[in-house]
C-alpha atoms as a PDB file:
ATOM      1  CA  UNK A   1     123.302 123.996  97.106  1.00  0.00           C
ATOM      2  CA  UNK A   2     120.267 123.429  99.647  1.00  0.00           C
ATOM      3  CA  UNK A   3     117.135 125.881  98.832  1.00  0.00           C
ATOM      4  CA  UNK A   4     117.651 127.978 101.897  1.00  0.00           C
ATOM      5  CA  UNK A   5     114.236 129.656 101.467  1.00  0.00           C
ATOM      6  CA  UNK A   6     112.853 126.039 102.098  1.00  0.00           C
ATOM      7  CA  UNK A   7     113.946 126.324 105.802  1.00  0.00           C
ATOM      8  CA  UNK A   8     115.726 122.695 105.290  1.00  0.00           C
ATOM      9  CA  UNK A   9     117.785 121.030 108.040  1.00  0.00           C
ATOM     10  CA  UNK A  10     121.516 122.532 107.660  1.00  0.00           C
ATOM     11  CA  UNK A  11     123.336 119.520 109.045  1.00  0.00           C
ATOM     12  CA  UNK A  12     120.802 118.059 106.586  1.00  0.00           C
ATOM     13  CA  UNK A  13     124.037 115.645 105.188  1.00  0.00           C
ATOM     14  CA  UNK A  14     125.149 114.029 108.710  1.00  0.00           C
ATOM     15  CA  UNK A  15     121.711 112.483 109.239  1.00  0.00           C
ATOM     16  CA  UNK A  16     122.226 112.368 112.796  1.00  0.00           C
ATOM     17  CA  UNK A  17     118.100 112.981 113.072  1.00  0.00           C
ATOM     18  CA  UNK A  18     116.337 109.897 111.786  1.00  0.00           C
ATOM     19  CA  UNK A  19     112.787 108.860 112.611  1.00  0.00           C
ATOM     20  CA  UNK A  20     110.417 106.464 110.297  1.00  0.00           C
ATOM     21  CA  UNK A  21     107.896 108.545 108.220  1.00  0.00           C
ATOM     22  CA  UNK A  22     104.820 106.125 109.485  1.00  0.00           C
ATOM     23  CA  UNK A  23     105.855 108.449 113.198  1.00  0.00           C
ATOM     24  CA  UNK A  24     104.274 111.319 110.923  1.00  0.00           C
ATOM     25  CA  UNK A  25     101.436 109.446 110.965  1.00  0.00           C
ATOM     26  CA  UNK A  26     101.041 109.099 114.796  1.00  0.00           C
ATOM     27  CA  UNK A  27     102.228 112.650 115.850  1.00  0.00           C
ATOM     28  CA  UNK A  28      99.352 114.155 113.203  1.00  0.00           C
ATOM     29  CA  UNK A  29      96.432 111.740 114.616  1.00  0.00           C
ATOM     30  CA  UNK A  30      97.272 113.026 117.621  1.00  0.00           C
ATOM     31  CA  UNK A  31      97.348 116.704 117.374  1.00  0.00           C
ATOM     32  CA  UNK A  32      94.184 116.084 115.450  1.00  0.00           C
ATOM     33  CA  UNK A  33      92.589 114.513 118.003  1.00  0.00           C
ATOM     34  CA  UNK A  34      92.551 117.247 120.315  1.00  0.00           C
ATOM     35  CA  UNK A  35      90.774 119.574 117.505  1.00  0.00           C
ATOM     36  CA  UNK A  36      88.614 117.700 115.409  1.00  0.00           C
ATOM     37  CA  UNK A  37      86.382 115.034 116.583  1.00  0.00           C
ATOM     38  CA  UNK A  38      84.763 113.845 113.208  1.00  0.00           C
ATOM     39  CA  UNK A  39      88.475 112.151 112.775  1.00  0.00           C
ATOM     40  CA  UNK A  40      88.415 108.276 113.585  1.00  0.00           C
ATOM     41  CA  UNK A  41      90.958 105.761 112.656  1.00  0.00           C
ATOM     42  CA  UNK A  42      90.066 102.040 111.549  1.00  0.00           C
ATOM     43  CA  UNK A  43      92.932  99.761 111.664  1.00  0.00           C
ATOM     44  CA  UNK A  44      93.483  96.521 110.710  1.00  0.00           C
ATOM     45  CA  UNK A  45      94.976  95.270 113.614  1.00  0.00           C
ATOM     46  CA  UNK A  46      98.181  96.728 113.455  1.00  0.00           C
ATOM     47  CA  UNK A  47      97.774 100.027 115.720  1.00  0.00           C
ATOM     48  CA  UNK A  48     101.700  99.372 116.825  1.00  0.00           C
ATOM     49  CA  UNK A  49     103.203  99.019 113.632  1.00  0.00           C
ATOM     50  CA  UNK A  50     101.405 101.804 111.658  1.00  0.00           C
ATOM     51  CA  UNK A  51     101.341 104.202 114.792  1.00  0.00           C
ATOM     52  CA  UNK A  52      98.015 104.589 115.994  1.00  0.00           C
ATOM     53  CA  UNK A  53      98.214 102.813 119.117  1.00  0.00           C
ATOM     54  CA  UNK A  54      98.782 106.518 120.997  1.00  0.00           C
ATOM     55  CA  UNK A  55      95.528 107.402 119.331  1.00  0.00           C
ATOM     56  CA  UNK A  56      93.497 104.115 120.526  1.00  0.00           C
ATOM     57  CA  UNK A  57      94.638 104.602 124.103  1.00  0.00           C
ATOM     58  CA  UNK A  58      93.305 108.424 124.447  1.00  0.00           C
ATOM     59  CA  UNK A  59      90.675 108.309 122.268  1.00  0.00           C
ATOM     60  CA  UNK A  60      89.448 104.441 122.668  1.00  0.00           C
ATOM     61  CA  UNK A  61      85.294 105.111 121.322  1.00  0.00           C
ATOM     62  CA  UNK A  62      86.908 106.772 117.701  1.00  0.00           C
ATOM     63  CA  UNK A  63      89.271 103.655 117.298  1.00  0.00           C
ATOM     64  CA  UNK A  64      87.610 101.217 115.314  1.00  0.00           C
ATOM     65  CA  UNK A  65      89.810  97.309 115.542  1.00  0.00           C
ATOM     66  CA  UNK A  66      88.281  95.731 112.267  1.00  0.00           C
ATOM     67  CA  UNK A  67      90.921  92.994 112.545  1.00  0.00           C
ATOM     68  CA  UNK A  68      92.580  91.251 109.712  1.00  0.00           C
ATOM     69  CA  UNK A  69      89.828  92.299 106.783  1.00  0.00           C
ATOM     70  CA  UNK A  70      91.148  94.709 104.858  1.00  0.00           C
ATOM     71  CA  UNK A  71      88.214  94.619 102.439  1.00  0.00           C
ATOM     72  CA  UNK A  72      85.184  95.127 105.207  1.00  0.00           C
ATOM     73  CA  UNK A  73      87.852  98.384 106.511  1.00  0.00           C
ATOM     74  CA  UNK A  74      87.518 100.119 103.343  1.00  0.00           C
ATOM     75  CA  UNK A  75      83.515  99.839 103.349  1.00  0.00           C
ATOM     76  CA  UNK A  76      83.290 100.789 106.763  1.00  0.00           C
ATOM     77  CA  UNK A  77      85.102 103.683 106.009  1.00  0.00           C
ATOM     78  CA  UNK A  78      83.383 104.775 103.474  1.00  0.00           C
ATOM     79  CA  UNK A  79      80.466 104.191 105.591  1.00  0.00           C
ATOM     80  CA  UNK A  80      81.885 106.467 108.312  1.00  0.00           C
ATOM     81  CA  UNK A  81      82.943 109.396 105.396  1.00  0.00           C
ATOM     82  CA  UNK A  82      79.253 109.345 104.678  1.00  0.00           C
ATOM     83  CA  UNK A  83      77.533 109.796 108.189  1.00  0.00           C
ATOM     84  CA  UNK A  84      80.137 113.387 108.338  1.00  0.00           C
ATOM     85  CA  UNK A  85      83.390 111.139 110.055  1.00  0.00           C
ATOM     86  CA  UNK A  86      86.874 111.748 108.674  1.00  0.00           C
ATOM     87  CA  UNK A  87      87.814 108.172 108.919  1.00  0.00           C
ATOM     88  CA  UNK A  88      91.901 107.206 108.259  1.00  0.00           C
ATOM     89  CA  UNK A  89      92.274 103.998 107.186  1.00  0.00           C
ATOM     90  CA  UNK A  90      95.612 102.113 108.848  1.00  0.00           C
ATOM     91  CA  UNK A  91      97.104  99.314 107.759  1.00  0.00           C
ATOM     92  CA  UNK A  92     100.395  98.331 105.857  1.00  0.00           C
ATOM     93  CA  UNK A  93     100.069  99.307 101.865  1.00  0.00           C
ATOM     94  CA  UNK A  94     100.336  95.372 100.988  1.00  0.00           C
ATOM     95  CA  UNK A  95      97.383  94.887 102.230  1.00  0.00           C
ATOM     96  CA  UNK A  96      95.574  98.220 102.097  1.00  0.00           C
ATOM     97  CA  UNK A  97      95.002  99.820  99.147  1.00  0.00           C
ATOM     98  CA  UNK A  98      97.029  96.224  98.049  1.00  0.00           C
ATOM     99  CA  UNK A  99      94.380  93.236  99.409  1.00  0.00           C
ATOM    100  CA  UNK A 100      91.442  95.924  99.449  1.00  0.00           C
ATOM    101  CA  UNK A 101      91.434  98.076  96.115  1.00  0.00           C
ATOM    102  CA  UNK A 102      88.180  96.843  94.502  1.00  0.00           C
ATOM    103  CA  UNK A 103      86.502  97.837  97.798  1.00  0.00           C
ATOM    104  CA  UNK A 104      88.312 101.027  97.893  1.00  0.00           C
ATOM    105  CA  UNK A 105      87.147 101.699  94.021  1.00  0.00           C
ATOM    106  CA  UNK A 106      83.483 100.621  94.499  1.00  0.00           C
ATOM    107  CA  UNK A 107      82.585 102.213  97.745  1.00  0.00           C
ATOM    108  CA  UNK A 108      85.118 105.363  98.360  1.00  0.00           C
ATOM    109  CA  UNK A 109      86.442 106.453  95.511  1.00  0.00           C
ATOM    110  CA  UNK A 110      83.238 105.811  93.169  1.00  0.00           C
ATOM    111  CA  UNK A 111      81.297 107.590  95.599  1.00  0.00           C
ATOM    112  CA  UNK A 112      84.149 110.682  96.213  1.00  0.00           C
ATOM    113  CA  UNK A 113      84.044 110.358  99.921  1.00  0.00           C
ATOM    114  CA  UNK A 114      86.700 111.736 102.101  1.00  0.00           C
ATOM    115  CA  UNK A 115      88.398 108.558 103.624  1.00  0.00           C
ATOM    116  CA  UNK A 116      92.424 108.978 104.001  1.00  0.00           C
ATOM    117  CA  UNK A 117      94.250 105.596 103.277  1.00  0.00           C
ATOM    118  CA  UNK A 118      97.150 104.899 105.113  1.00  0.00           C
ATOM    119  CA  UNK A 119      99.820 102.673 103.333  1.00  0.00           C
ATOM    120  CA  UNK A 120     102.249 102.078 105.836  1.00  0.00           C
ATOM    121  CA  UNK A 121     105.691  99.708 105.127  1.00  0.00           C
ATOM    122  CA  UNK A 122     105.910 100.521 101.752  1.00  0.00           C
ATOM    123  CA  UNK A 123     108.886 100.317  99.200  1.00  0.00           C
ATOM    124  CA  UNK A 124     111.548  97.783  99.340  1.00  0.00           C
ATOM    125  CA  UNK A 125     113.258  98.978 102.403  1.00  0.00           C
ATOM    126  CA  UNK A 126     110.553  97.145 104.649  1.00  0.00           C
ATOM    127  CA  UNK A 127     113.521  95.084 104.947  1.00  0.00           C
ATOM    128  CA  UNK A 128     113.488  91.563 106.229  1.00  0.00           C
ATOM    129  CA  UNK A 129     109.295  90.775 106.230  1.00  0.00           C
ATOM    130  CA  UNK A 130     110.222  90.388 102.403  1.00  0.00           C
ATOM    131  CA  UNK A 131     108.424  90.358  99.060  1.00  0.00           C
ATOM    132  CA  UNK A 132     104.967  89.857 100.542  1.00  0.00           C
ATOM    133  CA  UNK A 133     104.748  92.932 102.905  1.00  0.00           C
ATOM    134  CA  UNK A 134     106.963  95.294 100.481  1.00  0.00           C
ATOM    135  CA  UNK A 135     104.214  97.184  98.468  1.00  0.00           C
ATOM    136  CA  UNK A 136     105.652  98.733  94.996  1.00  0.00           C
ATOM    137  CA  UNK A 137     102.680  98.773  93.165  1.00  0.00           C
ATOM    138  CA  UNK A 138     100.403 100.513  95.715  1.00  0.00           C
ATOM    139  CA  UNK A 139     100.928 104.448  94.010  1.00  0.00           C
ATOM    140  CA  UNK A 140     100.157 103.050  90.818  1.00  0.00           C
ATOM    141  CA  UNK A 141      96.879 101.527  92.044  1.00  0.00           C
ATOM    142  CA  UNK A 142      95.921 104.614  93.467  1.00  0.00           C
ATOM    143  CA  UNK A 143      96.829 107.017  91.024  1.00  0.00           C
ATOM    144  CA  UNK A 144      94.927 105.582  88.659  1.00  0.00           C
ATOM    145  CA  UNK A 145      91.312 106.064  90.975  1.00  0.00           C
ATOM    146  CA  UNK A 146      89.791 108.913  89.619  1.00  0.00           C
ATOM    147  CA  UNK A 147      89.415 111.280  92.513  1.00  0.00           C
ATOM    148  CA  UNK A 148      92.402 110.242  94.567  1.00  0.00           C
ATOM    149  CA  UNK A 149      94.840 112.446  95.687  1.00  0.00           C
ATOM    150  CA  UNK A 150      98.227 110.870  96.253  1.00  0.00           C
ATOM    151  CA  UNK A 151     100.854 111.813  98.211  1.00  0.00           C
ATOM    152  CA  UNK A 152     104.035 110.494  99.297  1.00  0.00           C
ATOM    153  CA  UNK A 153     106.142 112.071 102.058  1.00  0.00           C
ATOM    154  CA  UNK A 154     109.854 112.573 102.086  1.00  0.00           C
ATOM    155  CA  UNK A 155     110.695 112.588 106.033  1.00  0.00           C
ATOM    156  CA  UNK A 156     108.269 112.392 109.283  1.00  0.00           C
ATOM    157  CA  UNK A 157     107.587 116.019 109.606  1.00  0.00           C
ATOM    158  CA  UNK A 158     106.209 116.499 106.578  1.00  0.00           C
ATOM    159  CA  UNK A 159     104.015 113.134 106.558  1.00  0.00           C
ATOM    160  CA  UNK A 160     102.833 115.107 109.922  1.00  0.00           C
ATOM    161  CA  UNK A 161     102.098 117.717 107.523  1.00  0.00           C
ATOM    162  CA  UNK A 162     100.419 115.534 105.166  1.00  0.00           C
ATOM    163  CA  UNK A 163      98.285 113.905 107.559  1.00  0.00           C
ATOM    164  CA  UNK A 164      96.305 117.321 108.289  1.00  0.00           C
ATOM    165  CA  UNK A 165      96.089 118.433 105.031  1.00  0.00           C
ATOM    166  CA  UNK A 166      94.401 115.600 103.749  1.00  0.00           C
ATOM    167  CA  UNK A 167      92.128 115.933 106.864  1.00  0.00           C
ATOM    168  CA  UNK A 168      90.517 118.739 105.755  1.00  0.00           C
ATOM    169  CA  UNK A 169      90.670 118.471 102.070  1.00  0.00           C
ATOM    170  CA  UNK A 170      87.189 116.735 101.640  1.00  0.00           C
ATOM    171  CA  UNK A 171      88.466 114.083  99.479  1.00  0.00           C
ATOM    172  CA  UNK A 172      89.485 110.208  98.989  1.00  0.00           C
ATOM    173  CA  UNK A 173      93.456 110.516  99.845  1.00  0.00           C
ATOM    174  CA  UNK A 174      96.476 108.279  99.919  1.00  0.00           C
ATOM    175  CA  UNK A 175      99.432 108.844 102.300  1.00  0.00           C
ATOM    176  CA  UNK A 176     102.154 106.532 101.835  1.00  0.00           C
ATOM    177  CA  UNK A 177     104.334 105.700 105.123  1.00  0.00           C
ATOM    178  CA  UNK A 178     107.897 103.702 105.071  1.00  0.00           C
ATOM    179  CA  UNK A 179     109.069 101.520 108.498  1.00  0.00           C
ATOM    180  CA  UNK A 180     112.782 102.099 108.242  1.00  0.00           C
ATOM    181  CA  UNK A 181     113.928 105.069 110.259  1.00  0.00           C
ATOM    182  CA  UNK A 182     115.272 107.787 107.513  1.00  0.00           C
ATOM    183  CA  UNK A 183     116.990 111.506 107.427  1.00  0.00           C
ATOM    184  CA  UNK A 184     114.305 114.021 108.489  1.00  0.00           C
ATOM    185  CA  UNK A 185     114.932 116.706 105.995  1.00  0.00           C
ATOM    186  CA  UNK A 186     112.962 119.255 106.367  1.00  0.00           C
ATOM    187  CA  UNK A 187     111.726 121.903 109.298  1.00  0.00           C
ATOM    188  CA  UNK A 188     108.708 123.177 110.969  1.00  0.00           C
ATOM    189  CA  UNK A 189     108.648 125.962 108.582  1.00  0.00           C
ATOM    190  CA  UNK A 190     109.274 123.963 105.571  1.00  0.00           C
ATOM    191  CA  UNK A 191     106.191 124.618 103.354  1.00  0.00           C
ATOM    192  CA  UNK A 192     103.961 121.789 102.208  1.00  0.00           C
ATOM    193  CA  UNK A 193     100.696 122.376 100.039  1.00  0.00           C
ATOM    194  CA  UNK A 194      98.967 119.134  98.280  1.00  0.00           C
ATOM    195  CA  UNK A 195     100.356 119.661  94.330  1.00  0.00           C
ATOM    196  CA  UNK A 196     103.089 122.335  95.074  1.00  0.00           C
ATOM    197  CA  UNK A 197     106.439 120.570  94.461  1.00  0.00           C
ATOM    198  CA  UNK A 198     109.141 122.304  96.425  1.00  0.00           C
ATOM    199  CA  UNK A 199     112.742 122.971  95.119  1.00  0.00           C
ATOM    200  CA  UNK A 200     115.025 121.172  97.338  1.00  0.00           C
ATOM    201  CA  UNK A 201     118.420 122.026  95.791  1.00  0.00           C
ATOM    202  CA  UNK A 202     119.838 124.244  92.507  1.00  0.00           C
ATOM    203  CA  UNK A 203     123.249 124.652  91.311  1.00  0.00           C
ATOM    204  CA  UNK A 204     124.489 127.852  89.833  1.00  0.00           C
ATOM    205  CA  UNK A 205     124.167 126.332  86.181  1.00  0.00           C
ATOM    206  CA  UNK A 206     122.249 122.876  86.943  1.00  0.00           C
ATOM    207  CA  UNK A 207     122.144 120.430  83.636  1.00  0.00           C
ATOM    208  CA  UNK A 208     119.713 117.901  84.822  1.00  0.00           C
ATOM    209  CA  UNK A 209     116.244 118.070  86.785  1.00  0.00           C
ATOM    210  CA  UNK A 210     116.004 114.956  89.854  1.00  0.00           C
ATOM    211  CA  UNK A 211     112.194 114.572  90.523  1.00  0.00           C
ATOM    212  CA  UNK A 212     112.352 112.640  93.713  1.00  0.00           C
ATOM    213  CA  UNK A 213     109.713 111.233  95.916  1.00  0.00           C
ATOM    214  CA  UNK A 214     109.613 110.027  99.413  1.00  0.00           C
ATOM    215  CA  UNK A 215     112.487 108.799 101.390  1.00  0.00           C
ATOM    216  CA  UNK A 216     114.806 108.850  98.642  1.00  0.00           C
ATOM    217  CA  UNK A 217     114.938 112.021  98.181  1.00  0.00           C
ATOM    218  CA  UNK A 218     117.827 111.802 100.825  1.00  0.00           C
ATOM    219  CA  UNK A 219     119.892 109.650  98.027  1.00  0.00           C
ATOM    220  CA  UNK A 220     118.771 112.120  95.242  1.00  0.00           C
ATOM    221  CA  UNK A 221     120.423 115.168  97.592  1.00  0.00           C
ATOM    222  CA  UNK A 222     123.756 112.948  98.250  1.00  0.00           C
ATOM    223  CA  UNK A 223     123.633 112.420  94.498  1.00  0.00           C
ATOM    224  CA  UNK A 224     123.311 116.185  93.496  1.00  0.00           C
ATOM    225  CA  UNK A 225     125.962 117.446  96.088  1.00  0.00           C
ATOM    226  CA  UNK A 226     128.278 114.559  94.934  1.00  0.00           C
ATOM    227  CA  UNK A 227     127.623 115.844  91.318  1.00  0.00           C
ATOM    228  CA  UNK A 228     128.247 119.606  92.047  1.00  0.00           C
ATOM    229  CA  UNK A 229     131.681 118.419  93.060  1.00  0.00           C
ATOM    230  CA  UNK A 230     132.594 117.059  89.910  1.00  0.00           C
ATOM    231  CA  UNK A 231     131.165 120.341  88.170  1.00  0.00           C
ATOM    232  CA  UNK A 232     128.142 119.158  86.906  1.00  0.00           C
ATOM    233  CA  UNK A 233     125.282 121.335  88.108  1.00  0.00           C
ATOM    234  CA  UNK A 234     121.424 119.733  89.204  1.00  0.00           C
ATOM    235  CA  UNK A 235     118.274 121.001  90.631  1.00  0.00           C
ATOM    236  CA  UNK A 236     116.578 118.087  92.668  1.00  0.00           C
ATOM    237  CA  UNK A 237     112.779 119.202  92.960  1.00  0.00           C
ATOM    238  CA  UNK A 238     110.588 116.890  96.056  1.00  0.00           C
ATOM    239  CA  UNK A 239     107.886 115.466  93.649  1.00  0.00           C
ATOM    240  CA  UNK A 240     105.703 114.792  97.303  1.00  0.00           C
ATOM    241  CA  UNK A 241     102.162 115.076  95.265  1.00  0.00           C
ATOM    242  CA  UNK A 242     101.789 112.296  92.984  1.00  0.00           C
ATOM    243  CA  UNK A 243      98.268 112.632  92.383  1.00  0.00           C
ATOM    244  CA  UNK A 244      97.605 115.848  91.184  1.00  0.00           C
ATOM    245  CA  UNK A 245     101.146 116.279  89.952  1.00  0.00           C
ATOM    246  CA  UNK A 246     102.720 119.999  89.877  1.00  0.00           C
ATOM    247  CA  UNK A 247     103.125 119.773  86.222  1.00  0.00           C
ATOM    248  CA  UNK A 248     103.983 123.426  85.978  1.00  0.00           C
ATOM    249  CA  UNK A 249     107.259 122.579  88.401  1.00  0.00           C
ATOM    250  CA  UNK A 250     107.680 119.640  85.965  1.00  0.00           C
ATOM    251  CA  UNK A 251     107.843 121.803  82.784  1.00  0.00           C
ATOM    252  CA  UNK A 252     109.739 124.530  84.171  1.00  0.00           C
ATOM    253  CA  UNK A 253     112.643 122.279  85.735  1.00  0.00           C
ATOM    254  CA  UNK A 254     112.692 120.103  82.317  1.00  0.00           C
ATOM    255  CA  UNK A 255     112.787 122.900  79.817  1.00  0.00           C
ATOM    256  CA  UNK A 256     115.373 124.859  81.997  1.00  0.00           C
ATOM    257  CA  UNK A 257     118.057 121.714  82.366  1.00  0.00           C
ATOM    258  CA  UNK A 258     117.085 119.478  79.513  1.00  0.00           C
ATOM    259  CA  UNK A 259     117.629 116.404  80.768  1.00  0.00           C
ATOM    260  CA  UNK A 260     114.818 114.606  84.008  1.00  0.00           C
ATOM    261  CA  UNK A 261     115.754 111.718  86.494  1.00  0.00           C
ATOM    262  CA  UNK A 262     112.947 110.671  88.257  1.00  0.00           C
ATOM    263  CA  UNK A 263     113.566 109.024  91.681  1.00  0.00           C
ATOM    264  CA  UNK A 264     110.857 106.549  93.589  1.00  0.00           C
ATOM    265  CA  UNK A 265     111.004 103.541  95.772  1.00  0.00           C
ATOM    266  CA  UNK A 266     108.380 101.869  93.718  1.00  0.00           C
ATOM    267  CA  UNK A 267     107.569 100.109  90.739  1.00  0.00           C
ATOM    268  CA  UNK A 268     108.689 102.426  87.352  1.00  0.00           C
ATOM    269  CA  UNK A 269     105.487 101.534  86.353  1.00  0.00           C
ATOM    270  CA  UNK A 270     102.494 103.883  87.304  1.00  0.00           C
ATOM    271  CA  UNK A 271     104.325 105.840  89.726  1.00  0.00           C
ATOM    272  CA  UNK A 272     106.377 108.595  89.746  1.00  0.00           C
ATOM    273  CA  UNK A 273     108.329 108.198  86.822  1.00  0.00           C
ATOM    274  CA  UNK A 274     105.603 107.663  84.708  1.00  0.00           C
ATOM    275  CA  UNK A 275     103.370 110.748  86.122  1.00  0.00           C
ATOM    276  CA  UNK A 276     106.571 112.794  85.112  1.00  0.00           C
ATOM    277  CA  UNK A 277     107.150 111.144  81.528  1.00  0.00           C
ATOM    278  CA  UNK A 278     103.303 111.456  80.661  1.00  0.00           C
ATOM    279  CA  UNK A 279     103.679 115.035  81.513  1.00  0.00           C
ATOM    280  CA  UNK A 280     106.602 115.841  79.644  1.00  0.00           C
ATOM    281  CA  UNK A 281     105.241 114.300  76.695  1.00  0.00           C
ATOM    282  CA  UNK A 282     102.361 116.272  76.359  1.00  0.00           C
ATOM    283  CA  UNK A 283     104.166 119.766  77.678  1.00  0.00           C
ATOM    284  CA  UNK A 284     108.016 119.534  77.129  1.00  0.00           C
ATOM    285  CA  UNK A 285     109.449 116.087  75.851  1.00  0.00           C
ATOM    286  CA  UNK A 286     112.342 115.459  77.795  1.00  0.00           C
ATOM    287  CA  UNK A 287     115.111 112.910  77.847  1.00  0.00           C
ATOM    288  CA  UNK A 288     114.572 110.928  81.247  1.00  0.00           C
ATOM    289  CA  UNK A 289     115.999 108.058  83.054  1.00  0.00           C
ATOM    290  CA  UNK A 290     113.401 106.327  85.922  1.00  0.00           C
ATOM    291  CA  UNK A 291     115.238 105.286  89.145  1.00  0.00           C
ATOM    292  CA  UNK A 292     112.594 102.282  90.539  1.00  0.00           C
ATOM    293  CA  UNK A 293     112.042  99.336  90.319  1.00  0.00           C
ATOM    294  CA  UNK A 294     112.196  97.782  86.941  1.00  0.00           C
ATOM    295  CA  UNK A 295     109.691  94.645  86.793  1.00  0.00           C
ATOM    296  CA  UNK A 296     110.933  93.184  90.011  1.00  0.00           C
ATOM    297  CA  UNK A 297     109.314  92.083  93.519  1.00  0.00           C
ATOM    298  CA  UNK A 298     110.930  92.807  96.707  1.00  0.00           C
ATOM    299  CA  UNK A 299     113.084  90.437  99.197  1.00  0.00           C
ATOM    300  CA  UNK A 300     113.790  89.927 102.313  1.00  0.00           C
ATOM    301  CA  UNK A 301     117.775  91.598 103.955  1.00  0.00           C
ATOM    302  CA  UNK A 302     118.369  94.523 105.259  1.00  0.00           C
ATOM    303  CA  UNK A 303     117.504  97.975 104.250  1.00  0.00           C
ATOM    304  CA  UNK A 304     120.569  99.959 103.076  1.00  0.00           C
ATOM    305  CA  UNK A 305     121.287  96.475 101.386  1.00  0.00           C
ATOM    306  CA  UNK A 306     117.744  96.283  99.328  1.00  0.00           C
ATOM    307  CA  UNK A 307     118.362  99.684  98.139  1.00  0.00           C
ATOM    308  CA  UNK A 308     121.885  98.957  96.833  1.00  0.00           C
ATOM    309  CA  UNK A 309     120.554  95.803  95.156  1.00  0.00           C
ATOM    310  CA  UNK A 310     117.495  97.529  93.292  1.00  0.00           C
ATOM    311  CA  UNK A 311     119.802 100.420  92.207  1.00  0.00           C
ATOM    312  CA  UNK A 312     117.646 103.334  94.129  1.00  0.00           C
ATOM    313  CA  UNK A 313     120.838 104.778  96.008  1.00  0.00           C
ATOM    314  CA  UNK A 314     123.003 108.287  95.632  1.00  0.00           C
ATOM    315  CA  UNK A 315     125.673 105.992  93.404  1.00  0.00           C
ATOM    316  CA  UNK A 316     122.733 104.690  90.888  1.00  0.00           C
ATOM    317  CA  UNK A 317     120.933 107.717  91.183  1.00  0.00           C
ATOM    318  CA  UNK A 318     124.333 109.553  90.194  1.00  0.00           C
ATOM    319  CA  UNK A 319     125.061 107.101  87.222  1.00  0.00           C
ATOM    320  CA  UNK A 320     121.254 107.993  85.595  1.00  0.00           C
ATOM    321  CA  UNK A 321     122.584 111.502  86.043  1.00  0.00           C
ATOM    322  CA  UNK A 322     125.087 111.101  83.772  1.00  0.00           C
ATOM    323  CA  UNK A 323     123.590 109.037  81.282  1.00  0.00           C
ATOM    324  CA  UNK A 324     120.648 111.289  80.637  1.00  0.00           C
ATOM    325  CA  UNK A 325     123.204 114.565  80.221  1.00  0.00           C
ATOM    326  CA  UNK A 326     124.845 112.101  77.903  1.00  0.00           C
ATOM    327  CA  UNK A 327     121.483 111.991  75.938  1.00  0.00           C
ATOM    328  CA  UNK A 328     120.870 115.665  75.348  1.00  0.00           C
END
């Protein structure tokens, strides 16, 4: 069942309330706005699409249009981080840390100043734009910076919540967005802390540990609740920190069930899954099964489509469920 302490949505399962996480984004800018004005945003012309347009048009002087040039952005950031600025870098993640990473490893995170990256579109359910503008590779890229935190929201509210904690948290940070509208799960009161995994749902005698990130973590709840009805028990733990990961919320959840899924719209490689399996084998080896993508680019159709085709959805997520119990 839900983690009631969480403060989650309780008509959580109808999804009736759906907003894209990249809104997170625009809501935050503006509430910081109003209270800190060291925060600018440089954009690579695409203030609509990665929600900082509301931002440009009240606060036009700390709205920097660099155009299409991802790679003079990230320097000008970092510029910006060193003259005291907290400058958020927009664009989609394709293009930014995807078209710009040498730039963001020479000048920001080389130098450990506080510029917050902005990966918006990410993950195969970009939809339609296709192969080109789906980023899967873009947590792996920045996970492997040293001194970048990484963090991937699961709904709009907390990407809100993100958005100010990496604000303040004097360090190079990467917030990854998604376009499609998705389930907001969580609450006002919903607690988020950079590298606290939260508990999302525990069965009375769960036999496999779902690490989900993002998004999906909508698919990994269907999947658990789906389970519990066929008597097999699950705790489903929102991973939302890649970078540093809550190993201690890793260990405990493996050791207790046995058996990990890890769940991620993103390449198995570098991402989540492989933040959870390096873990594991140093503190608890686990059997695990990734849900990703395996070795694959993106394509164009529609969203629910994409993640039926790539295997990310409840149904796949409830098959890896199975085989890794099958494992212990």
């Amino acid at each position: 069942m839900l983690n009631d302490s969480l403060k989650l949505r309780a008509d959580l399962f109808d999804a009736s309330a759906q907003k894209p996480t990249r809104d997170g984004f625009g809501s935050a800018m503006m509430e910081l706005g109003e209270r800190e004005p060291r925060a600018v945003i440089v954009c690579a012309d695409l203030a609509e699409s990665t929600r900082a347009l509301a931002f440009k048009m009240k606060y036009p002087a700390r709205y920097i249009e660099m155009g299409v040039a991802e790679q003079n952005m990230a320097t000008v950031a970092s510029g910006l981080a060193n003259y005291g600025k907290i400058p958020f870098m927009a664009s989609y993640a394709a293009f930014s840390p995807g078209r710009n990473n040498e730039q963001i490893r020479t000048t920001i995170t080389l130098n450990n100043v506080p510029v917050k990256i902005m990966g918006m579109h990410a993950g195969v359910s970009v939809g339609p734009d296709g192969a080109t503008h789906q980023a899967l590779e873009d947590m792996a890229l920045m996970r492997v910076q040293p001194n970048m935190i990484v963090i991937s929201p699961c709904d709009a509210l907390e990407a809100h919540k993100a958005v100010l904690a990496v604000a303040s948290n004097g360090k190079p940070s990467y917030v990854r967005f998604a376009r499609e509208k998705t389930p907001v799960m969580t609450t006002d009161e919903t607690p988020f802390e950079i590298g606290k995994a939260n508990e999302m749902w525990r069965s009375a005698a769960p036999t496999v540990a779902v690490f989900a990130t993002g998004p999906l973590l909508f698919e990994a709840l269907s999947a658990a609740r789906d389970l519990e009805m066929q008597g097999i028990g699950s705790v489903v733990v929102n991973v939302h920190t890649i970078k540093p990961l809550d190993e201690g919320a890793v260990e405990r959840a493996a050791r207790e069930c046995g058996a990990v899924v890890t769940v991620e719209e993103h390449q198995i490689a570098g991402g989540l899954g492989g933040a959870v399996a390096e873990a594991l084998a140093r503190r608890a080896p686990t059997p695990i099964e990734f849900i990703g993508v395996h070795d694959r680019y993106g394509q164009s159709g529609e969203p629910a489509e994409l993640l039926r085709e790539y295997g990310l959805d409840a149904p796949a997520i409830i098959e890896a469920m199975k085989q890794v119990i099958a494992r212990k």
